[in-house]
N, C-alpha and C. Protein backbone atom coordinates (compact mmCIF):
# COMPACT_ATOMS: atom_id res chain seq x y z
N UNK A 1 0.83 -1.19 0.00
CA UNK A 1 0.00 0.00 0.00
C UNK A 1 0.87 1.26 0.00
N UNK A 2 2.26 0.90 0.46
CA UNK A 2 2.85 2.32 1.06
C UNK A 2 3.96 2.51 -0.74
N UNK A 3 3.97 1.43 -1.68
CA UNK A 3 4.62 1.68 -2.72
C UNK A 3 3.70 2.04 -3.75
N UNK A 4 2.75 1.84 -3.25
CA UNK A 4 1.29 2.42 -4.83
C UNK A 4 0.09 3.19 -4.03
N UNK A 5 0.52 4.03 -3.19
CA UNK A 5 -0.38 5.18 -2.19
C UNK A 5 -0.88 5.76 -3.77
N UNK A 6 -0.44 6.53 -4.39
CA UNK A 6 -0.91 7.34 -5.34
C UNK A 6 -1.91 6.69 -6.06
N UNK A 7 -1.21 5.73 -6.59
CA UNK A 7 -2.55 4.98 -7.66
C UNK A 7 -3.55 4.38 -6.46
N UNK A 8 -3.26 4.55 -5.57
CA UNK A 8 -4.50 3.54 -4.44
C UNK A 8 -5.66 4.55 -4.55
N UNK A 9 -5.09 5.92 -4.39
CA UNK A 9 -5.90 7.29 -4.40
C UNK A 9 -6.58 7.64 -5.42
N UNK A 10 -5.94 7.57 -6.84
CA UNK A 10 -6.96 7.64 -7.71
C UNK A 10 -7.30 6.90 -8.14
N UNK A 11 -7.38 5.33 -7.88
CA UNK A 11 -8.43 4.29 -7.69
C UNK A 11 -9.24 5.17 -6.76
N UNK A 12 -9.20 5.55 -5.87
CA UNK A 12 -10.47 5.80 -4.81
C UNK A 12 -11.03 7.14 -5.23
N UNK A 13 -10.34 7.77 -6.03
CA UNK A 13 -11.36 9.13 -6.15
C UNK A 13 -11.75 8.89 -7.79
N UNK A 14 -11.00 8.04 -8.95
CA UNK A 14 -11.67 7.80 -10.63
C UNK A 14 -12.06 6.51 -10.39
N UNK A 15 -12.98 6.07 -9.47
CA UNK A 15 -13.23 4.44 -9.80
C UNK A 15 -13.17 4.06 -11.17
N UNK A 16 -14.48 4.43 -12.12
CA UNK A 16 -14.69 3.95 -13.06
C UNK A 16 -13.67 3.92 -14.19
N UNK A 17 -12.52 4.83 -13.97
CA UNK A 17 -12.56 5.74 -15.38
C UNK A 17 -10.54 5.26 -14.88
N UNK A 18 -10.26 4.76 -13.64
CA UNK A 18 -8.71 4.54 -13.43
C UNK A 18 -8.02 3.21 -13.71
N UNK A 19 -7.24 3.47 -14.43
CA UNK A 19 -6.66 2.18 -15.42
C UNK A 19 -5.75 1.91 -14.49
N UNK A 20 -5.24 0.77 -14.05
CA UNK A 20 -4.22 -0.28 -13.59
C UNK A 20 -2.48 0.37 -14.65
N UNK A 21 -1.46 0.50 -13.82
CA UNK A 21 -0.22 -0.17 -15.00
C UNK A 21 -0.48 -1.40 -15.63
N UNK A 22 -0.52 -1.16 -17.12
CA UNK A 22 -0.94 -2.29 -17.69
C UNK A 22 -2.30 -2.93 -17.60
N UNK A 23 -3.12 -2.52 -17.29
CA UNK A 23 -4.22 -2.88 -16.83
C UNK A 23 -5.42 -2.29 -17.61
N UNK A 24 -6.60 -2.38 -17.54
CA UNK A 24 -8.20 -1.87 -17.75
C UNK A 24 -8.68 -1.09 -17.08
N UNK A 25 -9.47 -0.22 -17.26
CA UNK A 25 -10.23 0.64 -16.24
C UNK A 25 -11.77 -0.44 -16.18
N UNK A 26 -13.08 0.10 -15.27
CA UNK A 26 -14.16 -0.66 -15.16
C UNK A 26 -14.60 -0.02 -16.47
N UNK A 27 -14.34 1.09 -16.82
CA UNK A 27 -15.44 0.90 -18.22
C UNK A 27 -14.95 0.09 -19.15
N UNK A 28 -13.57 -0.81 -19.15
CA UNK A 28 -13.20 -1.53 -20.19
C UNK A 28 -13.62 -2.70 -20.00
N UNK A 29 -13.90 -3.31 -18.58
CA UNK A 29 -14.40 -4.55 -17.97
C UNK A 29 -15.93 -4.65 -18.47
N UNK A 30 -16.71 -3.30 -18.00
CA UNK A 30 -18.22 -2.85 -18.54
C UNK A 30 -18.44 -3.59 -19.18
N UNK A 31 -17.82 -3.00 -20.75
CA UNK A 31 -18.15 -3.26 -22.44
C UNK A 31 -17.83 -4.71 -21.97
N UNK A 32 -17.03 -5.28 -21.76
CA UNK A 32 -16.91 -7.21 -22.30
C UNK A 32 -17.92 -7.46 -21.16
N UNK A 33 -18.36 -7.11 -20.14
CA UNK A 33 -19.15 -8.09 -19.17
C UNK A 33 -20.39 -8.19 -19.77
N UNK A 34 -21.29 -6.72 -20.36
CA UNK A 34 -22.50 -6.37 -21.26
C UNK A 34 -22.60 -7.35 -22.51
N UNK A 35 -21.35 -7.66 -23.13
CA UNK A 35 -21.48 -8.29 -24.02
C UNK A 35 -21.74 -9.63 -23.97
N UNK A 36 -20.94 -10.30 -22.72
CA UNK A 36 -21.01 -11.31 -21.87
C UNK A 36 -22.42 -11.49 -21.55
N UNK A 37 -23.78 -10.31 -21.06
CA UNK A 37 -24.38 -10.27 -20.19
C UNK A 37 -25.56 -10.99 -21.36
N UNK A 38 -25.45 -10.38 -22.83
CA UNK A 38 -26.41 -10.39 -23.83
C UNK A 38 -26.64 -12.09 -24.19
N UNK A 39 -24.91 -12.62 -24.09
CA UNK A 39 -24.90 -14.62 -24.19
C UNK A 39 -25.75 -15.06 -23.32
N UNK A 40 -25.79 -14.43 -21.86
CA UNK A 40 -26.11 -15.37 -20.85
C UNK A 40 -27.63 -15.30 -20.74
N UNK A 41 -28.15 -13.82 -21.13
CA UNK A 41 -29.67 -13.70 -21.56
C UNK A 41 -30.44 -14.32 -22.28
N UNK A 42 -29.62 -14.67 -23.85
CA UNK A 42 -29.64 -14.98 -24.33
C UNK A 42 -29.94 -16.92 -24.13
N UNK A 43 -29.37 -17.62 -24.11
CA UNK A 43 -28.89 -18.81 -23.42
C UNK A 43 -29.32 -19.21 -21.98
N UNK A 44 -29.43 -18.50 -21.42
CA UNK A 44 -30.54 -19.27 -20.65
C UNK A 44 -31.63 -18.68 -20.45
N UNK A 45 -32.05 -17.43 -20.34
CA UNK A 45 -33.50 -17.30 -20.71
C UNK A 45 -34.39 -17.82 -21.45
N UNK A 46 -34.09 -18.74 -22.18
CA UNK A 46 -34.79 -19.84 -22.85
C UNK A 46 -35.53 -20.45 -21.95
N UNK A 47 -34.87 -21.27 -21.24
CA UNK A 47 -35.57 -21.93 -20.45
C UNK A 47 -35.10 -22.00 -18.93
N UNK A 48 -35.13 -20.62 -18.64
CA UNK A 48 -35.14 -19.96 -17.28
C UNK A 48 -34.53 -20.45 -16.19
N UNK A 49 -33.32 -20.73 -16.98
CA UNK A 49 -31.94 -21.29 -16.24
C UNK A 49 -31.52 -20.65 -15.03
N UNK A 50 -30.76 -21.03 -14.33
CA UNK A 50 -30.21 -20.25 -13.17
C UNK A 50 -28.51 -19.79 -13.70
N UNK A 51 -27.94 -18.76 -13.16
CA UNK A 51 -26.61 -18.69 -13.68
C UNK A 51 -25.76 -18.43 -12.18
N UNK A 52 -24.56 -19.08 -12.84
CA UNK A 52 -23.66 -18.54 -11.09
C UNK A 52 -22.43 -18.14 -11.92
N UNK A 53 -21.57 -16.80 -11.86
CA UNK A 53 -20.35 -16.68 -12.30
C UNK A 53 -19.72 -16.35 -11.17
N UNK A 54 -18.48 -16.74 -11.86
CA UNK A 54 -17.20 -16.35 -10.63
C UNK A 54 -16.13 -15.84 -10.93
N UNK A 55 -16.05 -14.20 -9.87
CA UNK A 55 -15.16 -13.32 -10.56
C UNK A 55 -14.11 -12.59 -9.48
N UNK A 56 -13.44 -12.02 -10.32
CA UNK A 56 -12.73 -10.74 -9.30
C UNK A 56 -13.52 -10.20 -8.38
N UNK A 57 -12.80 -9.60 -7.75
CA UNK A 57 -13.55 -8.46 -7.11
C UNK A 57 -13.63 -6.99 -7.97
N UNK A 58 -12.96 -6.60 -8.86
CA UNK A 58 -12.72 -5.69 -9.63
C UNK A 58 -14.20 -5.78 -10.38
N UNK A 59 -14.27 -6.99 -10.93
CA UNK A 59 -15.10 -7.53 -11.87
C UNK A 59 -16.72 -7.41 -11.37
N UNK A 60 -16.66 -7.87 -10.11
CA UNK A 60 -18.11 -7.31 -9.45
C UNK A 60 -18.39 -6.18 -9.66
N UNK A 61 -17.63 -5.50 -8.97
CA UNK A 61 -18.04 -3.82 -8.85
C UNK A 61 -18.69 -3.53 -10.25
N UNK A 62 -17.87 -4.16 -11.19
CA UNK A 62 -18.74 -3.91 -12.81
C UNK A 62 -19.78 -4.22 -12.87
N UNK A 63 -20.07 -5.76 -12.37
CA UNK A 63 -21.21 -6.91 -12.33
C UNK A 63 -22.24 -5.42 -11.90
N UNK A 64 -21.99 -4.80 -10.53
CA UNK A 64 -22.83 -3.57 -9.96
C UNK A 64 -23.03 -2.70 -11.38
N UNK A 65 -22.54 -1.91 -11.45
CA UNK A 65 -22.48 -0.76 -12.46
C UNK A 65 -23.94 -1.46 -13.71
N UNK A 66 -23.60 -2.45 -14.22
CA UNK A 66 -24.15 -2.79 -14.91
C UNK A 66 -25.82 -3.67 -14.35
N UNK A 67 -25.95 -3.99 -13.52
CA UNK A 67 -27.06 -4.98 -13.15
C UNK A 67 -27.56 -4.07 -12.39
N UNK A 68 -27.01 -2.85 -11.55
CA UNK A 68 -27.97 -1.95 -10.61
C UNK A 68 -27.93 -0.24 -11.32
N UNK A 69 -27.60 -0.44 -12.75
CA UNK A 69 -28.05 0.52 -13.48
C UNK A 69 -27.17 1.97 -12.56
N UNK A 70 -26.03 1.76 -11.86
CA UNK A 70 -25.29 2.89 -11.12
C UNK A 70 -24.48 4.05 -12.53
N UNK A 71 -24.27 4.71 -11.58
CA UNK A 71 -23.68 5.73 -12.42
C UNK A 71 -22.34 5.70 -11.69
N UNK A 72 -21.19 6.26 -12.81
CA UNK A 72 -20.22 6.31 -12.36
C UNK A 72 -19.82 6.74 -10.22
N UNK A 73 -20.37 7.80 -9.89
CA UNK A 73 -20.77 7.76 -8.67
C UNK A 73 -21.19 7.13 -8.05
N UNK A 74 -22.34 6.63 -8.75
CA UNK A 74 -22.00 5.38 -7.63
C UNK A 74 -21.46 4.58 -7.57
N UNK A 75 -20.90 4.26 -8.23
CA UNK A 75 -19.85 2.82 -7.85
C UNK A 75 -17.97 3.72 -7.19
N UNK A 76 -18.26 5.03 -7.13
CA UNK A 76 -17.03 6.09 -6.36
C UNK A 76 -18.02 5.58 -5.08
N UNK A 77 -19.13 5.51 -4.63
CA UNK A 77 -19.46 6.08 -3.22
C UNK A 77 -19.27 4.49 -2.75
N UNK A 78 -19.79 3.35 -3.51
CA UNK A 78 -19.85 2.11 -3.21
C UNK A 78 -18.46 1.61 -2.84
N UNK A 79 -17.76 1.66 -3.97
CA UNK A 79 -16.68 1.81 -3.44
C UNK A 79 -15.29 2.12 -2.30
N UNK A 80 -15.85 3.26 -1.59
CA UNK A 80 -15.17 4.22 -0.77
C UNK A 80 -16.11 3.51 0.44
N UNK A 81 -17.79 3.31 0.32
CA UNK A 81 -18.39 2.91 1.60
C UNK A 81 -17.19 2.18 2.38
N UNK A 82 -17.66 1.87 3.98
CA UNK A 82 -17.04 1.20 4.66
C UNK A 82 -18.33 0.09 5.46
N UNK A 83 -19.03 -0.28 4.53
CA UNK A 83 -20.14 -1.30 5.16
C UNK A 83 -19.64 -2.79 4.77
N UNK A 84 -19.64 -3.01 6.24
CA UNK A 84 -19.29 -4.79 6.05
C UNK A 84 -20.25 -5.55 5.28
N UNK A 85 -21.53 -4.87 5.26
CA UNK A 85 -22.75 -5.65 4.48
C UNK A 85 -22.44 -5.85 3.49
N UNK A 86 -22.32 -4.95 2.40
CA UNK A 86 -21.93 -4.99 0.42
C UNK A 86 -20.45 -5.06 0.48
N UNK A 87 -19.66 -4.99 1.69
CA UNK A 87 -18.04 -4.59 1.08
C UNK A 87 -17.81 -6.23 -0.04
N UNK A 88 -17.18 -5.94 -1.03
CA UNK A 88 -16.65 -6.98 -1.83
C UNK A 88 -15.44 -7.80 -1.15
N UNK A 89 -15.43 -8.73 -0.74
CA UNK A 89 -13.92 -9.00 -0.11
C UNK A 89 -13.74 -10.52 -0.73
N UNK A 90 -12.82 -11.56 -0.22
CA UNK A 90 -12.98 -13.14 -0.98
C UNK A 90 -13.72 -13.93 -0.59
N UNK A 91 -14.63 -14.16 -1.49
CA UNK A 91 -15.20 -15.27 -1.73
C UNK A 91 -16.86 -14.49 -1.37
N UNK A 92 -17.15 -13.65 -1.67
CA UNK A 92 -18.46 -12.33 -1.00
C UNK A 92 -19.15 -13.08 -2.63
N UNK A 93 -20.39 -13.00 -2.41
CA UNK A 93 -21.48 -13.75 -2.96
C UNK A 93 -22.50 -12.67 -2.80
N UNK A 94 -22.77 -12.09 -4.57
CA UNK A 94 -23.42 -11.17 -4.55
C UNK A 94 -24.80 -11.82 -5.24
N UNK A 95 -25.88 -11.84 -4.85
CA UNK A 95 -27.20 -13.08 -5.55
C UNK A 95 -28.12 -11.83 -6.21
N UNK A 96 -28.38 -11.93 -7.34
CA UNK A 96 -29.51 -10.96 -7.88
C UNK A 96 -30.12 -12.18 -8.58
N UNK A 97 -32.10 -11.15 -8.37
CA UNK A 97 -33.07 -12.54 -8.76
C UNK A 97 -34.02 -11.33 -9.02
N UNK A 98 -34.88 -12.21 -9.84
CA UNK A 98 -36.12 -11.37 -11.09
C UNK A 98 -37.10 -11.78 -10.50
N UNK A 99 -37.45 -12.71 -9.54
CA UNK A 99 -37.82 -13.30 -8.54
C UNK A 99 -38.55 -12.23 -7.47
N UNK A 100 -39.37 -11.09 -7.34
CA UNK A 100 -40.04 -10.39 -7.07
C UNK A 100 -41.73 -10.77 -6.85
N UNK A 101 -41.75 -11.12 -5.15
CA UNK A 101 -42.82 -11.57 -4.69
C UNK A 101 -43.64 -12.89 -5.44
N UNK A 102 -42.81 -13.70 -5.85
CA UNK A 102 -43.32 -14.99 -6.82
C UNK A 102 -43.75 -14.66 -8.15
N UNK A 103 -43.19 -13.28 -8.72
CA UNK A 103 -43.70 -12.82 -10.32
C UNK A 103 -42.11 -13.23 -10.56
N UNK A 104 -42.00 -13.43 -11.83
CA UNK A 104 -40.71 -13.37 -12.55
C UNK A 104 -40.77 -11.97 -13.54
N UNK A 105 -39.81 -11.45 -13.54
CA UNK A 105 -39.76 -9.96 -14.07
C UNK A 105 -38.85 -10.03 -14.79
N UNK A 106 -38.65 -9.11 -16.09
CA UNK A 106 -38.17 -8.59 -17.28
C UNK A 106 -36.89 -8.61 -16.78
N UNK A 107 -35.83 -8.25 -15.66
CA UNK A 107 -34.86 -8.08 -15.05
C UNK A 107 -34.87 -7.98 -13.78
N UNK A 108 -33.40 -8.15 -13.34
CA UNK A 108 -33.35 -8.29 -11.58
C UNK A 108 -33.85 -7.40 -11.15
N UNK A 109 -34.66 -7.49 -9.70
CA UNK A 109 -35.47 -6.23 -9.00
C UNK A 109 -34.66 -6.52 -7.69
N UNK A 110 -33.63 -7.22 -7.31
CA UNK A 110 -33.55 -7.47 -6.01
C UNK A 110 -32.06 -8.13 -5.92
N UNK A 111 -31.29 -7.56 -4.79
CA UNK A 111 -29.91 -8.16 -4.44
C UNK A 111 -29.09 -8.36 -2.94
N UNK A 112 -28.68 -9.52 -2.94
CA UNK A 112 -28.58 -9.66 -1.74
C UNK A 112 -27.18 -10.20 -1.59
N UNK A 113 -26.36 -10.18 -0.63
CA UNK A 113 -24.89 -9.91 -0.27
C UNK A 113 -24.93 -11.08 0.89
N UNK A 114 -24.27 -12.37 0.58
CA UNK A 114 -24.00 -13.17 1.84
C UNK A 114 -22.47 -12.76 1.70
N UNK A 115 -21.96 -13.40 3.15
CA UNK A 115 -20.23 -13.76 3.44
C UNK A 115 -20.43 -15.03 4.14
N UNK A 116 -19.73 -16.26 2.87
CA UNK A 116 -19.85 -17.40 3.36
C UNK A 116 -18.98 -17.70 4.67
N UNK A 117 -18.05 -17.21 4.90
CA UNK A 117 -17.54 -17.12 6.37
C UNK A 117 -18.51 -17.11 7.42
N UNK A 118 -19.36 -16.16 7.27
CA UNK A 118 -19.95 -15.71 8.41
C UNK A 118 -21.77 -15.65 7.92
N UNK A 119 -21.92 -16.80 7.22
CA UNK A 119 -23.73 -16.19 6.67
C UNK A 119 -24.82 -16.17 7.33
N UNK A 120 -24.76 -16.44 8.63
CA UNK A 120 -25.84 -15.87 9.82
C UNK A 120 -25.52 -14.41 10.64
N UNK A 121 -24.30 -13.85 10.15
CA UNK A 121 -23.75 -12.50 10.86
C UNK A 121 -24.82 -11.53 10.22
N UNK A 122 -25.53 -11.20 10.51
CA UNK A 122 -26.58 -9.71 9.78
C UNK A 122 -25.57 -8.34 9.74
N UNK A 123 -24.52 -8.01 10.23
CA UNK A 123 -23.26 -7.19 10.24
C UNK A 123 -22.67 -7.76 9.50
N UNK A 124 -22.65 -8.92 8.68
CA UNK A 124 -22.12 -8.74 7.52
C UNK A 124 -22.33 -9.51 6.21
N UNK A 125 -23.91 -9.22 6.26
CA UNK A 125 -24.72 -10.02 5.48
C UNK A 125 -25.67 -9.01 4.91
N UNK A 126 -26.35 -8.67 3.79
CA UNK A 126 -27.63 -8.13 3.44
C UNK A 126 -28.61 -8.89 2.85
N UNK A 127 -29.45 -9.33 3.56
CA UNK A 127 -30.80 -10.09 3.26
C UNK A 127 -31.90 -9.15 1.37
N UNK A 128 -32.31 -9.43 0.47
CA UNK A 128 -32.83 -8.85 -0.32
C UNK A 128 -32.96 -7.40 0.10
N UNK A 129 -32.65 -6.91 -0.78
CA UNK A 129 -32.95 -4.99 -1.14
C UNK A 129 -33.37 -5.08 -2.96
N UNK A 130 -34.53 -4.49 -2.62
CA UNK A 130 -34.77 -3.87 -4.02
C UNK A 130 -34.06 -3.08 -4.82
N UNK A 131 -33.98 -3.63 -6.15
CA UNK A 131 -32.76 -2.32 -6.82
C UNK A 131 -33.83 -1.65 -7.60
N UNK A 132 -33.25 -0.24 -7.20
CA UNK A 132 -34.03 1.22 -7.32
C UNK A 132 -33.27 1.67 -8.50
N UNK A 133 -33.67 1.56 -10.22
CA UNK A 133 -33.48 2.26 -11.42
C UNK A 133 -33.13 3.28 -11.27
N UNK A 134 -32.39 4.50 -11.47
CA UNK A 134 -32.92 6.28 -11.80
C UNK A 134 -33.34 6.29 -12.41
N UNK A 135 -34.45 6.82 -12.45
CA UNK A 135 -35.34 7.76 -13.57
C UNK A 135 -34.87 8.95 -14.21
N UNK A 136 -34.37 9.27 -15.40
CA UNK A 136 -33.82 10.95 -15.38
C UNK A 136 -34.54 11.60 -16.37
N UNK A 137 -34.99 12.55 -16.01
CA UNK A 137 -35.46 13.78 -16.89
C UNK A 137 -34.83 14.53 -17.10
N UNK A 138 -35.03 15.92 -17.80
CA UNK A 138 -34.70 17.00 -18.06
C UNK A 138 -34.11 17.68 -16.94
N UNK A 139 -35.25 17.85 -15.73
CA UNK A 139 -34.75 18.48 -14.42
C UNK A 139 -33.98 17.89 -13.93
N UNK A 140 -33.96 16.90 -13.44
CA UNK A 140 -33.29 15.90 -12.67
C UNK A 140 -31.65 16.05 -13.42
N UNK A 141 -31.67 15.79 -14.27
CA UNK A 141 -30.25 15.92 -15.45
C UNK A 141 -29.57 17.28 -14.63
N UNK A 142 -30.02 18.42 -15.33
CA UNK A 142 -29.61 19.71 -14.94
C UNK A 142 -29.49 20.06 -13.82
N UNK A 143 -30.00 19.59 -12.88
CA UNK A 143 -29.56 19.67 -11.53
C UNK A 143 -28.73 19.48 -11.00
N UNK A 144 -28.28 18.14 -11.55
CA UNK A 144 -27.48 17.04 -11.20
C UNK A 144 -25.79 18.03 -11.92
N UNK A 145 -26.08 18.01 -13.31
CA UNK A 145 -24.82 18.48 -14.03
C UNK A 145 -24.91 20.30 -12.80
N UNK A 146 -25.42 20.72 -13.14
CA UNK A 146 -25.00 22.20 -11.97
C UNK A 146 -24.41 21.93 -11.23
N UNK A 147 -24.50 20.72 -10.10
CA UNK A 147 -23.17 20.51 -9.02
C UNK A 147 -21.85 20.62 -9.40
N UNK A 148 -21.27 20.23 -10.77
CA UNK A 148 -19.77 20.39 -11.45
C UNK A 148 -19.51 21.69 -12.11
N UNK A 149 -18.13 21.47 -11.49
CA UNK A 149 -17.34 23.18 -11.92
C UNK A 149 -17.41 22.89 -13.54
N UNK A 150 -17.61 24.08 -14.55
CA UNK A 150 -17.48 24.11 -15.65
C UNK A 150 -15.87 24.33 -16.02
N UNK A 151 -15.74 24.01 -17.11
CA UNK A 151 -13.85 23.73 -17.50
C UNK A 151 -14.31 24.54 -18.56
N UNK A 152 -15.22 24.64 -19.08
CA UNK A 152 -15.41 26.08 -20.58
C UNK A 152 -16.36 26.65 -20.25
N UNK A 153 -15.77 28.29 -20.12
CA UNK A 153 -17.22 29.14 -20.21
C UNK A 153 -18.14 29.07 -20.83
N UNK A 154 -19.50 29.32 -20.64
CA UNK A 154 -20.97 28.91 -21.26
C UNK A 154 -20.95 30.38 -21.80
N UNK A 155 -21.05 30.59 -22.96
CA UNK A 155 -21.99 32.23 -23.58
C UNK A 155 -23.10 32.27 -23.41
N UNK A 156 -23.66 33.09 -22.94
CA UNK A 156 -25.79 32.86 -22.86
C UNK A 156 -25.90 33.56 -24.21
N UNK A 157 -26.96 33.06 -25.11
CA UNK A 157 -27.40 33.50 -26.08
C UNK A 157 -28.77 34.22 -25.42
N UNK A 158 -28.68 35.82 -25.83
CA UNK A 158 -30.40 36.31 -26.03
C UNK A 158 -30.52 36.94 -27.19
């Protein structure tokens, strides 16, 4: 930690967007997991297979980005959290299911976080949570972009 402090840091402040020496950033993981994601839809949604993959931990955090519809921020805040519940660590077993009150649904509505070490610990376990889409509009957008410093002056046209 004390020979790669710097890159540890902007891992922690560019999640998405900070490349490894030699390495990928998560939006490079993104694109192949999505593409990955379209086979497995594909292939077993036929006949409403179950799937289990097994990955990095790097690779989750993508698995997130992509299956809970996050935005780059969030996977900075997810990231940085310090909750034993979602933290990613070895062998952390992240379960998403379409499986919503005995309906089967278009996509996952729900995710839940065991640690096979410890899978009766509720401190470091999360039982189902609904995953909450953003919705974005117009307002919502512009709101959102106003929090960031501008890098080019805007001209107002009247």
């Amino acid at each position: 930690m004390e020979q790669f402090k710097v890159e540890m840091a902007r891992r922690k402040d560019f999640a998405f967007f900070w490349r490894p020496y030699d390495g990928e950033t998560l939006q490079d993981v993104f694109l192949r997991l999505r593409d990955f994601l379209d086979t497995i839809h594909r292939d077993a949604n036929i006949e409403k297979k179950h799937v289990v993959v097994v990955c990095h931990g790097e690779t989750m955090w993508a698995w997130r980005v992509i299956l809970e519809y996050w935005m780059p921020w969030d996977l900075r805040y997810g990231m940085n959290a310090h909750n034993l519940q979602t933290k990613i660590h070895n062998c952390r077993i992240i379960q998403y299911s379409r499986n919503a009150s005995g309906q089967l649904a278009d996509h996952f509505t729900q995710v839940r976080f065991v640690s096979p070490k410890d899978p009766m610990d509720p401190a470091k376990n999360r039982d189902w949570q609904p995953i909450v889409r953003p919705v974005w509009n117009d307002t919502k957008l512009l709101a959102h972009v106003e929090q960031f410093p501008r890098f080019i002056g805007v001209k107002q046209v009247t």
